[in-house]
N, C-alpha and C. Protein backbone atom coordinates (compact mmCIF):
# COMPACT_ATOMS: atom_id res chain seq x y z
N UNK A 1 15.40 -146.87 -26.00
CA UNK A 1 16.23 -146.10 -26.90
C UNK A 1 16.38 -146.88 -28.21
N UNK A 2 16.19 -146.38 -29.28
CA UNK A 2 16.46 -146.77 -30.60
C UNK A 2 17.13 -147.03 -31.06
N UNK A 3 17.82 -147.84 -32.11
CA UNK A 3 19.08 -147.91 -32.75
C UNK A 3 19.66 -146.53 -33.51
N UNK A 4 18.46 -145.57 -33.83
CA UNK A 4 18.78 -144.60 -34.44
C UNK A 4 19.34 -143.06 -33.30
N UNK A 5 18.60 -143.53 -32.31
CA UNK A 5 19.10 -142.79 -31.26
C UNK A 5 20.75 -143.12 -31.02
N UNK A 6 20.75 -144.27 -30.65
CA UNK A 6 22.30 -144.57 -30.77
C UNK A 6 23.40 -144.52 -31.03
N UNK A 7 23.20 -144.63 -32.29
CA UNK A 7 23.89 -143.79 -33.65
C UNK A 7 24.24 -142.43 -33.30
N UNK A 8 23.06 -141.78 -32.69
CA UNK A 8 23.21 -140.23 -32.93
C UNK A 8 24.12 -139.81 -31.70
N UNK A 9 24.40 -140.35 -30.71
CA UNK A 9 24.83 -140.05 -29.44
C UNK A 9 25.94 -140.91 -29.78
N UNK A 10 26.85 -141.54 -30.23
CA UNK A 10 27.92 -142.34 -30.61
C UNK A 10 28.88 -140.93 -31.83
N UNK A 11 27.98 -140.60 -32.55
CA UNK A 11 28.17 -139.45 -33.79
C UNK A 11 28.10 -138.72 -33.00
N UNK A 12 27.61 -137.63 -32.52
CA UNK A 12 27.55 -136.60 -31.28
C UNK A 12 29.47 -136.48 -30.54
N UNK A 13 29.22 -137.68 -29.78
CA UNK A 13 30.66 -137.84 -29.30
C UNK A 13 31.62 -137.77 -29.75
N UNK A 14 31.77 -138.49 -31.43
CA UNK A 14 32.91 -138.53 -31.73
C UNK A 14 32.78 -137.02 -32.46
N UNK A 15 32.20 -136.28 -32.93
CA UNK A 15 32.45 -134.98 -33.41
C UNK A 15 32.59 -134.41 -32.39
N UNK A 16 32.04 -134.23 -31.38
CA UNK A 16 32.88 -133.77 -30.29
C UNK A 16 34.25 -133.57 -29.56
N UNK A 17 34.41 -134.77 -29.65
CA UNK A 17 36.05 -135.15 -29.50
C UNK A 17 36.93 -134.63 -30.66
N UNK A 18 36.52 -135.19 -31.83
CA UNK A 18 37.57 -134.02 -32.80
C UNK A 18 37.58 -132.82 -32.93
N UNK A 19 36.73 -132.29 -32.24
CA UNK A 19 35.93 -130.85 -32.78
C UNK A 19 36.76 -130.03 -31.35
N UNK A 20 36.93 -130.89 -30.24
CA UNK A 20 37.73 -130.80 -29.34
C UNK A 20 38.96 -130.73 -28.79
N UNK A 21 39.98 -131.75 -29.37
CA UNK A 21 40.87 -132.44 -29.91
C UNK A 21 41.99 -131.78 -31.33
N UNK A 22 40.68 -131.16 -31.96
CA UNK A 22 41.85 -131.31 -33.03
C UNK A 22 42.82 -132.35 -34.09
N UNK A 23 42.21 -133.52 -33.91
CA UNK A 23 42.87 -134.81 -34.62
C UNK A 23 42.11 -135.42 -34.68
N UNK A 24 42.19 -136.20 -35.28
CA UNK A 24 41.73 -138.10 -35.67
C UNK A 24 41.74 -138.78 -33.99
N UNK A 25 40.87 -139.81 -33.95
CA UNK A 25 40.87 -140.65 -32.76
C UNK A 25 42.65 -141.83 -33.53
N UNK A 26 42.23 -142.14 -32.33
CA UNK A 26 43.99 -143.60 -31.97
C UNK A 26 42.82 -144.76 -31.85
N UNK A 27 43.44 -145.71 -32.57
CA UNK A 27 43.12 -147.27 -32.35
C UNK A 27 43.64 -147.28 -30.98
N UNK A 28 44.61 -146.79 -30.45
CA UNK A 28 45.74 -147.55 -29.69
C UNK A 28 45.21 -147.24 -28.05
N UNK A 29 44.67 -145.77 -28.25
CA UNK A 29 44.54 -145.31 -26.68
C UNK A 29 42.53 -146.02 -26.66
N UNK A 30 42.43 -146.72 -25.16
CA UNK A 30 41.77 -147.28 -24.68
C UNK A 30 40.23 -146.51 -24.62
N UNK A 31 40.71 -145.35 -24.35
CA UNK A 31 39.00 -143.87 -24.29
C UNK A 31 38.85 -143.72 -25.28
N UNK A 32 39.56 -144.11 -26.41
CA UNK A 32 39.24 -143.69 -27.53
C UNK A 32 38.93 -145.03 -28.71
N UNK A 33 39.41 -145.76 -28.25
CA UNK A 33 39.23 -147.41 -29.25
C UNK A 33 37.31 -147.64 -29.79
N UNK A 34 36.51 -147.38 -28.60
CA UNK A 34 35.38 -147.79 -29.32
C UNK A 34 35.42 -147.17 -29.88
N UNK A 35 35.06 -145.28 -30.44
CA UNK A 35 34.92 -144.21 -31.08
C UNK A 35 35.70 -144.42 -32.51
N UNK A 36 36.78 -145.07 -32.35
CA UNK A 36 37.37 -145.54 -33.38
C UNK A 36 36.56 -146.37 -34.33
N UNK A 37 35.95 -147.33 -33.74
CA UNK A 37 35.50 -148.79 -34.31
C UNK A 37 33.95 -147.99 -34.86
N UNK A 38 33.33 -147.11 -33.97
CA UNK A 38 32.37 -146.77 -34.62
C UNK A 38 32.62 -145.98 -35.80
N UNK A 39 33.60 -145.23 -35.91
CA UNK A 39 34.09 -144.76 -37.42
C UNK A 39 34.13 -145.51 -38.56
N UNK A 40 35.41 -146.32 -38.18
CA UNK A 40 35.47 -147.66 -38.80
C UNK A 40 34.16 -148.48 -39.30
N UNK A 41 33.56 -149.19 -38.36
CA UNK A 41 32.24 -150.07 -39.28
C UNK A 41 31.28 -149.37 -39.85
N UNK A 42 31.07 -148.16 -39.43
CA UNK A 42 30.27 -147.02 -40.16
C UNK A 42 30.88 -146.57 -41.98
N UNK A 43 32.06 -146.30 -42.35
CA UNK A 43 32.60 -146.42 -42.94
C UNK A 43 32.72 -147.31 -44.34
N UNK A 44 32.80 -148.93 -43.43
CA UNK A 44 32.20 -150.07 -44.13
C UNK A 44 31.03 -150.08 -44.36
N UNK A 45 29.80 -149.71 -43.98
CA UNK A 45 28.60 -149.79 -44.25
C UNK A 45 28.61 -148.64 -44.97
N UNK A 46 29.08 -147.47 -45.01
CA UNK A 46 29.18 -146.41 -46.27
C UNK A 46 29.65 -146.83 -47.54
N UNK A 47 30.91 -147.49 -47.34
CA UNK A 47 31.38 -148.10 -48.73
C UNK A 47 30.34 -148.92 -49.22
N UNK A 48 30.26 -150.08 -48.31
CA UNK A 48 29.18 -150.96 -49.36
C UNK A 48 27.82 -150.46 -49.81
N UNK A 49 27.40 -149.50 -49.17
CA UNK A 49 26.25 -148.72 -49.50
C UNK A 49 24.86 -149.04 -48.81
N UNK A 50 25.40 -149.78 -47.50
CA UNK A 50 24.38 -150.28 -46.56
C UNK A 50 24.07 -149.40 -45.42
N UNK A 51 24.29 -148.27 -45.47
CA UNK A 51 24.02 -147.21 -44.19
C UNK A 51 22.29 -146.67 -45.41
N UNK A 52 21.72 -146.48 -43.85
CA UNK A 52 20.44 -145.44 -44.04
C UNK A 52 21.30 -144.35 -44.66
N UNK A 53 20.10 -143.72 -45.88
CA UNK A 53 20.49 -142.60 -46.35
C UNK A 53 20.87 -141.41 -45.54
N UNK A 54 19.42 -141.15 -44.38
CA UNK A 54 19.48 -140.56 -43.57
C UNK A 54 21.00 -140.42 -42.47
N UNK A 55 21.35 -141.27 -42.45
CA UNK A 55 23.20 -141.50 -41.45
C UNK A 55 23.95 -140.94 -42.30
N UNK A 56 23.75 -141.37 -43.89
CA UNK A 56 24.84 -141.13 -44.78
C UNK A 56 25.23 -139.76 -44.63
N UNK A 57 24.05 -138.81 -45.09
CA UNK A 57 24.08 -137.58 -44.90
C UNK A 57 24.73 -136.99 -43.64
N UNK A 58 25.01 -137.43 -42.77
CA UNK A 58 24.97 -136.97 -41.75
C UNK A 58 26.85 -137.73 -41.45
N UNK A 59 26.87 -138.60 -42.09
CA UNK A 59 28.35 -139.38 -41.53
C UNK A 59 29.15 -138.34 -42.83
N UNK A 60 28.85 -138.32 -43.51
CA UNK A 60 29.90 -137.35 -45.09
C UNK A 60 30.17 -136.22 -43.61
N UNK A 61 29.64 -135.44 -43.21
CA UNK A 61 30.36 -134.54 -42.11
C UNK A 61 31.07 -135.23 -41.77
N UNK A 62 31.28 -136.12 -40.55
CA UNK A 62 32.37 -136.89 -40.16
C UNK A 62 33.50 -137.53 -41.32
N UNK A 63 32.79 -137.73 -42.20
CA UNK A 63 34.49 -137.94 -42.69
C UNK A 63 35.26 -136.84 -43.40
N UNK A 64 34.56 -135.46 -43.55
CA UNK A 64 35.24 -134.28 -44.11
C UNK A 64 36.19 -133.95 -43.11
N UNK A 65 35.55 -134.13 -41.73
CA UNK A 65 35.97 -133.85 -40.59
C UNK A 65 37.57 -134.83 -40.85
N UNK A 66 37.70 -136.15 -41.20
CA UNK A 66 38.49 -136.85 -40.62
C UNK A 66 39.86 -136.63 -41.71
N UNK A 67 39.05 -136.01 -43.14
CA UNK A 67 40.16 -135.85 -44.18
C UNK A 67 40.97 -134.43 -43.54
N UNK A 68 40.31 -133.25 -42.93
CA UNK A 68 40.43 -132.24 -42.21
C UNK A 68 41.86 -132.76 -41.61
N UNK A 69 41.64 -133.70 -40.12
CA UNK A 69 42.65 -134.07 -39.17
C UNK A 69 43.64 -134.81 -39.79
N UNK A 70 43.61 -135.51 -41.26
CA UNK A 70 44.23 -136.39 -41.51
C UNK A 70 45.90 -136.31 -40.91
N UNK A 71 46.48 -137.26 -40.27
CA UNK A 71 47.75 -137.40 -40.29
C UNK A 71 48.98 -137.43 -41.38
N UNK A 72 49.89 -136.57 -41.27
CA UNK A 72 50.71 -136.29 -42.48
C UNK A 72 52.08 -136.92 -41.51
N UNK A 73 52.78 -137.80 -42.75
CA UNK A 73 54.16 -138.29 -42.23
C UNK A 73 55.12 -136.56 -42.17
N UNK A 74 56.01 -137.07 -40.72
CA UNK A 74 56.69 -136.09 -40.77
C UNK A 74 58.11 -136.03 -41.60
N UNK A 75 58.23 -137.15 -41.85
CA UNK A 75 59.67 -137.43 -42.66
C UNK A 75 59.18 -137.51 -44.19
N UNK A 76 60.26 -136.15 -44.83
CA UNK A 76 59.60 -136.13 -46.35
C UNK A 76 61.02 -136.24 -47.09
C-alpha cells in the first residue's frame, strides 16, 4: 500500500465521520484523536505549502467541511 493510498483511506474516514456526525472531530475523545492529528498535520503541510498539489485539492473539501461544523461559543 502506498503512502498515497493512505492518505486516501485516512481522508475517506474522516469525511465520513463528519459527513456522519455532523461536527468537527474532539482532540479529547480517544476514536477520534488520530483523525484529529491527521487533520491537524495535514493542515500544517497545507499552510507551509508542502502537501502534493494533488491532496491539496482534495483536503480544501475537508476544510470547507470543517469551517461548515465550526464550533460557535454558546455564551454571547
Amino acid at each position: 500500500m502506498t503512502q498515497d493510498q493512505r492518505w486516501q483511506i485516512w481522508f475517506d474516514e474522516v469525511m465520513n465521520f463528519m459527513e456522519k456526525e455532523q461536527r468537527k472531530l474532539s482532540k479529547y475523545s480517544p476514536k477520534e484523536k488520530l483523525m484529529f492529528h491527521f487533520i491537524h498535520h495535514n493542515k500544517e503541510q497545507y499552510n507551509a505549502g508542502t502537501m502534493k498539489v494533488e491532496r491539496m485539492e482534495t483536503f480544501e473539501k475537508l476544510l470547507t467541511l470543517c469551517e461548515e461544523y465550526k464550533r460557535v461559543k454558546g455564551y454571547v
